[in-house]
N, C-alpha and C. Protein backbone atom coordinates (compact mmCIF):
# COMPACT_ATOMS: atom_id res chain seq x y z
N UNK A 1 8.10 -31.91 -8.91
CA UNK A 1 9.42 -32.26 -9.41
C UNK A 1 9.32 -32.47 -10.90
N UNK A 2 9.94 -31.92 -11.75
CA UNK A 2 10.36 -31.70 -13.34
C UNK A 2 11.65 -32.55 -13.37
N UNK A 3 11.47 -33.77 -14.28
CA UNK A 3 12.52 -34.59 -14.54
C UNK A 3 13.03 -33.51 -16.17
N UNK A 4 15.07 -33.55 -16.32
CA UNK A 4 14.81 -33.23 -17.09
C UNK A 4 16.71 -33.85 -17.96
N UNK A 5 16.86 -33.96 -19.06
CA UNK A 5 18.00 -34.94 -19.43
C UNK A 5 18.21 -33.83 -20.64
N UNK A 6 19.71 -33.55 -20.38
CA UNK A 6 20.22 -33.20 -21.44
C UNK A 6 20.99 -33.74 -22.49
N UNK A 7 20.67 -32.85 -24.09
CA UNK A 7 21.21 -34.27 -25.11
C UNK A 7 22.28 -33.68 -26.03
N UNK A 8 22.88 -33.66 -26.23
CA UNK A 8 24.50 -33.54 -26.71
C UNK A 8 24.43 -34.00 -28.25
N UNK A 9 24.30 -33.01 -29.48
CA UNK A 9 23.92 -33.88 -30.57
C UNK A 9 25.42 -33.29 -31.89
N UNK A 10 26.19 -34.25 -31.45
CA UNK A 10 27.42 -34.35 -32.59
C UNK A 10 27.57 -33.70 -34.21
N UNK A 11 28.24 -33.51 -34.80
CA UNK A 11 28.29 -33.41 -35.96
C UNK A 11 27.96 -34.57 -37.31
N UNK A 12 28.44 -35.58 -36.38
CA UNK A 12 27.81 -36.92 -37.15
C UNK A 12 26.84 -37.51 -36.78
N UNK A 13 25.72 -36.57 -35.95
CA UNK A 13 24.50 -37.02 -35.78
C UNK A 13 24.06 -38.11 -34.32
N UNK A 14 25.55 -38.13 -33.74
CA UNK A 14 26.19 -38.80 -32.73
C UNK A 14 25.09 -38.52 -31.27
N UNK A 15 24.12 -38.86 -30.45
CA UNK A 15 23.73 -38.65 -29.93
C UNK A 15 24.14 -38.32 -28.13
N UNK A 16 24.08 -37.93 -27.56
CA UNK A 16 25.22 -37.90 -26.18
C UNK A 16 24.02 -37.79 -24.96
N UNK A 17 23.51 -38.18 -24.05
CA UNK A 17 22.73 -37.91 -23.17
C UNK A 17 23.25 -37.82 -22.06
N UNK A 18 22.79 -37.18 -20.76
CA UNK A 18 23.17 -36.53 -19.80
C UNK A 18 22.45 -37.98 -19.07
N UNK A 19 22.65 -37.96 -17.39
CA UNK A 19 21.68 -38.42 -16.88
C UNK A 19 20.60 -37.59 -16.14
N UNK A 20 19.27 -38.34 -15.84
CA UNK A 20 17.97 -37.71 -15.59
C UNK A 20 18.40 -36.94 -14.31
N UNK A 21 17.86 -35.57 -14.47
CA UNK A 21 18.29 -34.79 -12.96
C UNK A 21 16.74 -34.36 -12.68
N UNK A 22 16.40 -33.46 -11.54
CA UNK A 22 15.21 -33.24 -11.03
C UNK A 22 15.18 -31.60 -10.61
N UNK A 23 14.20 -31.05 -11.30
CA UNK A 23 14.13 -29.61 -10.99
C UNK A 23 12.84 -29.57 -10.06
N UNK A 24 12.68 -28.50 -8.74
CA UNK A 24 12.04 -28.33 -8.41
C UNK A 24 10.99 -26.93 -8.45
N UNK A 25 10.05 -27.34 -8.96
CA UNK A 25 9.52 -25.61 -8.72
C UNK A 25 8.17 -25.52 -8.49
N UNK A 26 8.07 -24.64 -7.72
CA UNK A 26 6.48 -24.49 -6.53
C UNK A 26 6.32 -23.51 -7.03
N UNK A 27 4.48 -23.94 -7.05
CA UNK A 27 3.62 -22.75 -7.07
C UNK A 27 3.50 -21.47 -8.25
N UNK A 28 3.10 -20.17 -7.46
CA UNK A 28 3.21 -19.26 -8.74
C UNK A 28 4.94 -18.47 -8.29
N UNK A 29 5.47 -18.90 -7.57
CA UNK A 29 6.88 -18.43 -7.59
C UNK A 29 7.86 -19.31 -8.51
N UNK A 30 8.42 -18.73 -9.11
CA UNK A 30 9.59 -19.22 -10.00
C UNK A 30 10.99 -19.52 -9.46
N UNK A 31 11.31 -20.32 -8.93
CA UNK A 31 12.53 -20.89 -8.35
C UNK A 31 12.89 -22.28 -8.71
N UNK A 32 13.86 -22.28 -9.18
CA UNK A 32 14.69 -23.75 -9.66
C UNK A 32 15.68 -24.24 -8.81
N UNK A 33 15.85 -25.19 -8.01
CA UNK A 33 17.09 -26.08 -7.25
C UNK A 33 17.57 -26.89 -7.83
N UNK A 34 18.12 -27.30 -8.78
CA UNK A 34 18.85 -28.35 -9.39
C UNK A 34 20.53 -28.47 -9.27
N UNK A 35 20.55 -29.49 -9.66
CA UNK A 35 20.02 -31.26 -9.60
C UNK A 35 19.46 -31.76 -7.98
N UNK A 36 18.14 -32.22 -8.05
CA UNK A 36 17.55 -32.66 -6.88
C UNK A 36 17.17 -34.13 -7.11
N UNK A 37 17.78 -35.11 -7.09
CA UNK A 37 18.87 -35.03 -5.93
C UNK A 37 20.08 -34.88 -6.52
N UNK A 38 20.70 -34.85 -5.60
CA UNK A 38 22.06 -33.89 -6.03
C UNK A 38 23.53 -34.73 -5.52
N UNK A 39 24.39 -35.69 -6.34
CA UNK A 39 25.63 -36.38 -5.43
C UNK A 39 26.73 -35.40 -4.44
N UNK A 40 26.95 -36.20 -3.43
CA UNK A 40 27.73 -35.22 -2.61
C UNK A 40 29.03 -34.61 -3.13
N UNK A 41 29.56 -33.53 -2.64
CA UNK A 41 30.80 -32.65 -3.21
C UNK A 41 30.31 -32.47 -4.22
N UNK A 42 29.25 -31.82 -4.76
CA UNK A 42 28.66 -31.14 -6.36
C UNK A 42 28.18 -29.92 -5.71
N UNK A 43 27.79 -28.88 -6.81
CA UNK A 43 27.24 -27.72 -6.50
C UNK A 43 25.60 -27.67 -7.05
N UNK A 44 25.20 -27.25 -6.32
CA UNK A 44 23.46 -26.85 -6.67
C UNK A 44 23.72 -25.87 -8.02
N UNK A 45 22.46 -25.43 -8.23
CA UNK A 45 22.54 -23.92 -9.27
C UNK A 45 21.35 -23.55 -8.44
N UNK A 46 21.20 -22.08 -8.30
CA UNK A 46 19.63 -21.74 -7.76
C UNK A 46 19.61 -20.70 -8.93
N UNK A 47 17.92 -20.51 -9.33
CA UNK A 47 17.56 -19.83 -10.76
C UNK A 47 16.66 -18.82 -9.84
N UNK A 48 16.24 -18.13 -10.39
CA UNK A 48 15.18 -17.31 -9.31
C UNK A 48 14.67 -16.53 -10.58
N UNK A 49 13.43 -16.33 -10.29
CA UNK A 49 12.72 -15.34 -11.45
C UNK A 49 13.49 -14.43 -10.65
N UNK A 50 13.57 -13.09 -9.71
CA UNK A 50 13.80 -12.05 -9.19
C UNK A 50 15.59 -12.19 -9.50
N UNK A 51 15.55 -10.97 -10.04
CA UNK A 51 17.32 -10.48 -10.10
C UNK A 51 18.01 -10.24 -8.77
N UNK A 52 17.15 -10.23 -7.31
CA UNK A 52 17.00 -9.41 -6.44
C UNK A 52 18.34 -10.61 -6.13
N UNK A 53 18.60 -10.62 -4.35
CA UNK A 53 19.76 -10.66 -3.82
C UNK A 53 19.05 -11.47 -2.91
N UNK A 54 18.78 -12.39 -2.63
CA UNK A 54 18.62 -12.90 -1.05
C UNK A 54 19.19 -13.92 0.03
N UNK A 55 19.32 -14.41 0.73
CA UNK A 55 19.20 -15.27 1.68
C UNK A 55 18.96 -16.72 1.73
N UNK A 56 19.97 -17.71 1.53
CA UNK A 56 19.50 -19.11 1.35
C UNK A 56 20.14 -19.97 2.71
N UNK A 57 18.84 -20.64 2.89
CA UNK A 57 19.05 -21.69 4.37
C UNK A 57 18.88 -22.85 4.08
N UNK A 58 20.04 -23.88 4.73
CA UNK A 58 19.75 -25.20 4.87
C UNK A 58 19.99 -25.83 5.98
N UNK A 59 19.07 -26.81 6.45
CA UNK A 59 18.97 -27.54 7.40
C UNK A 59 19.05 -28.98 7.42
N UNK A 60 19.59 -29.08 8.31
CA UNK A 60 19.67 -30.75 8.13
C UNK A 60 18.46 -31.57 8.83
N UNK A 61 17.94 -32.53 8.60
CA UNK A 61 16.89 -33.13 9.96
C UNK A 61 16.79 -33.49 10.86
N UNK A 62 17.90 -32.50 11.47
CA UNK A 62 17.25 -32.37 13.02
C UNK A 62 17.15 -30.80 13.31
N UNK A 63 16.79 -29.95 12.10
CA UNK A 63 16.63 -28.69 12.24
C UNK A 63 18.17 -27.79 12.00
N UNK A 64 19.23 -28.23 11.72
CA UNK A 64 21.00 -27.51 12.83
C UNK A 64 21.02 -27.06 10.80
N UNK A 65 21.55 -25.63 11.01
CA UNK A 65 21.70 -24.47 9.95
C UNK A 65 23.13 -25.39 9.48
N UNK A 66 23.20 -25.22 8.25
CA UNK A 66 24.19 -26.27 7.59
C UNK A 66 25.20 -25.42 6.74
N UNK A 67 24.45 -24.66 6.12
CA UNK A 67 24.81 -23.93 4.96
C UNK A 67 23.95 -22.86 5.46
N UNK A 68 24.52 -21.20 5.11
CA UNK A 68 23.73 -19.83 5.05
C UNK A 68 24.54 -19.74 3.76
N UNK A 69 23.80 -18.62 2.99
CA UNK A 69 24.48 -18.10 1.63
C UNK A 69 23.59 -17.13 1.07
N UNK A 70 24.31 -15.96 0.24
CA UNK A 70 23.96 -14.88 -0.46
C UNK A 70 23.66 -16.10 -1.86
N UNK A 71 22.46 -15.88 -1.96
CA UNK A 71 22.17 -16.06 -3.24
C UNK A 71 21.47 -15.18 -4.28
N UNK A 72 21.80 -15.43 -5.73
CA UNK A 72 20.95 -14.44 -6.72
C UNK A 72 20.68 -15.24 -7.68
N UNK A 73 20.01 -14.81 -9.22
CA UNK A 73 19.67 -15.47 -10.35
C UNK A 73 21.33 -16.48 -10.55
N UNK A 74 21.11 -17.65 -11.17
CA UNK A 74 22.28 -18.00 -10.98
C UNK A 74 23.56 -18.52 -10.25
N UNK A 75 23.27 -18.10 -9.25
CA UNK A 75 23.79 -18.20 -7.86
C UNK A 75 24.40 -20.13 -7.87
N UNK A 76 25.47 -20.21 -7.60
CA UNK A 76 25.89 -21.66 -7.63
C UNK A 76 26.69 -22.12 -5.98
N UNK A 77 25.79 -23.35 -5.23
CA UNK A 77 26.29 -23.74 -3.87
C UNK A 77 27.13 -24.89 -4.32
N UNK A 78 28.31 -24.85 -3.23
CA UNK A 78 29.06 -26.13 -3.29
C UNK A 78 28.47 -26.76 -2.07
N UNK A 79 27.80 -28.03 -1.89
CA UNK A 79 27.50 -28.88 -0.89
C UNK A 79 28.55 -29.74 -0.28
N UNK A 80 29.81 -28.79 -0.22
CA UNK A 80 30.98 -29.63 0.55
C UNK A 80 30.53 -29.85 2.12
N UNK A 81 31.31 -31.20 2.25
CA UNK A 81 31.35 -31.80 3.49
C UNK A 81 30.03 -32.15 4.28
N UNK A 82 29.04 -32.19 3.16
CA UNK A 82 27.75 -32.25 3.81
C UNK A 82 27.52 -33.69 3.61
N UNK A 83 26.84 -34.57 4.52
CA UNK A 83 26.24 -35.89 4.42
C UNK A 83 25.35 -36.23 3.98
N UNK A 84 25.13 -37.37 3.63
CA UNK A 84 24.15 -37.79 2.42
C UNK A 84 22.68 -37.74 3.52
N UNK A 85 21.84 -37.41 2.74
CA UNK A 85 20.50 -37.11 3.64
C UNK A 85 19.43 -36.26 3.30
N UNK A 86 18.38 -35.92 3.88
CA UNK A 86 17.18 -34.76 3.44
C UNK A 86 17.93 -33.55 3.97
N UNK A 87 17.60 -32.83 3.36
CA UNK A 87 17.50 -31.47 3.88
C UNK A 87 16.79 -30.07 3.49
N UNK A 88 16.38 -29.40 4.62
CA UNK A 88 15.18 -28.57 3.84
C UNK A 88 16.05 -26.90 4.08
N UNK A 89 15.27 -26.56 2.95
CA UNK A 89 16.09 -25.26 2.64
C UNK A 89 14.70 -24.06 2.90
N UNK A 90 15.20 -22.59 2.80
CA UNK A 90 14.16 -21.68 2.38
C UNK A 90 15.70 -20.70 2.09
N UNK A 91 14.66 -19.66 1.21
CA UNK A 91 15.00 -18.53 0.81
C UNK A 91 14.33 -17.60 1.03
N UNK A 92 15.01 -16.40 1.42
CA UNK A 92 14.12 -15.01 2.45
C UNK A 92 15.21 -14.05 1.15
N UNK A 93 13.75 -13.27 1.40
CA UNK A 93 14.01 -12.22 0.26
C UNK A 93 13.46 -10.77 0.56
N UNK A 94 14.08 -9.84 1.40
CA UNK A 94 13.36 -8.50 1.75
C UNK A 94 12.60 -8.62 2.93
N UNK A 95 13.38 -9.73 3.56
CA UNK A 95 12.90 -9.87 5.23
C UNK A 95 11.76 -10.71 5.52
N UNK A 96 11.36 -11.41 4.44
CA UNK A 96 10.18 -12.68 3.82
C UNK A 96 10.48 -13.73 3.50
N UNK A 97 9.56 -14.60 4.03
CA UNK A 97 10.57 -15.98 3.69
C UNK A 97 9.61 -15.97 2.10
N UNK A 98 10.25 -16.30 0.91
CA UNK A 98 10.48 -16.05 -0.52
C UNK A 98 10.24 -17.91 -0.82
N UNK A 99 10.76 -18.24 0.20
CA UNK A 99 10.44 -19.89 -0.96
C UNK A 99 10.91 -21.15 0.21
N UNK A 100 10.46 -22.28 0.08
CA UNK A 100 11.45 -23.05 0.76
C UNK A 100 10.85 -24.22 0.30
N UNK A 101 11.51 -25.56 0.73
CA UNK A 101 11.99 -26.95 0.08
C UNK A 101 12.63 -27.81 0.53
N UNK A 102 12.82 -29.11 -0.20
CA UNK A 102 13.66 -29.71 0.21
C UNK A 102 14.53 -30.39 -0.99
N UNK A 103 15.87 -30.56 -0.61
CA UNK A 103 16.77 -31.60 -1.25
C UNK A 103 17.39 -32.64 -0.66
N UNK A 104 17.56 -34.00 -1.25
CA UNK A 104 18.53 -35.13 -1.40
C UNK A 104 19.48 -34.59 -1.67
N UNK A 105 20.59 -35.18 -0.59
CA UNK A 105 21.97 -35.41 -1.37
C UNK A 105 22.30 -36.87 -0.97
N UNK A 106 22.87 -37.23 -2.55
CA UNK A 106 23.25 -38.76 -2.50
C UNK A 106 24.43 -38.76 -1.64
């Protein structure tokens, strides 16, 4: 997990900070889930090194598919109506599972 705060810097030198959000990224694959954790009714962003097109899963903990979605570079989820809790995700990419994880939502 990559803590990371963005800073907003004015014309009068005015400083503006974001609050601390959490990027996740495994291994030698390049994939970003942010903000982890993430408040409910907000949208994820997913980053992906690959331009490619794939497949994103989430589960709640007791295993039950929550969310399916076409995702790509960029790709933005709305986590409507979902409850505050763990949940683990993967991404399949060319019939491979490509990545998987987990997120908080507050």
């Amino acid at each position: 997990l990559h803590l990371y705060r963005a800073v907003l810097i004015l014309n009068d030198d005015i400083e503006i900070l974001s609050e601390i959000s959490g990027i996740v990224a495994r291994g030698g694959t390049k994939v970003l889930l942010y903000p982890n954790p993430v408040p409910r009714q907000s949208n994820i962003q997913v980053l992906l090194e690959s331009m490619d097109v794939g497949d994103l899963y989430f589960y709640n903990s007791e295993g039950q598919l929550v969310i399916e979605s076409k995702v790509r570079n960029g790709s933005e989820i709305l986590l409507q109506d979902i409850a505050s809790g763990l949940y683990f995700f993967k991404i399949i990419m060319f019939g491979q599972e490509f990545f998987t994880g987990s997120l908080v939502v507050e």
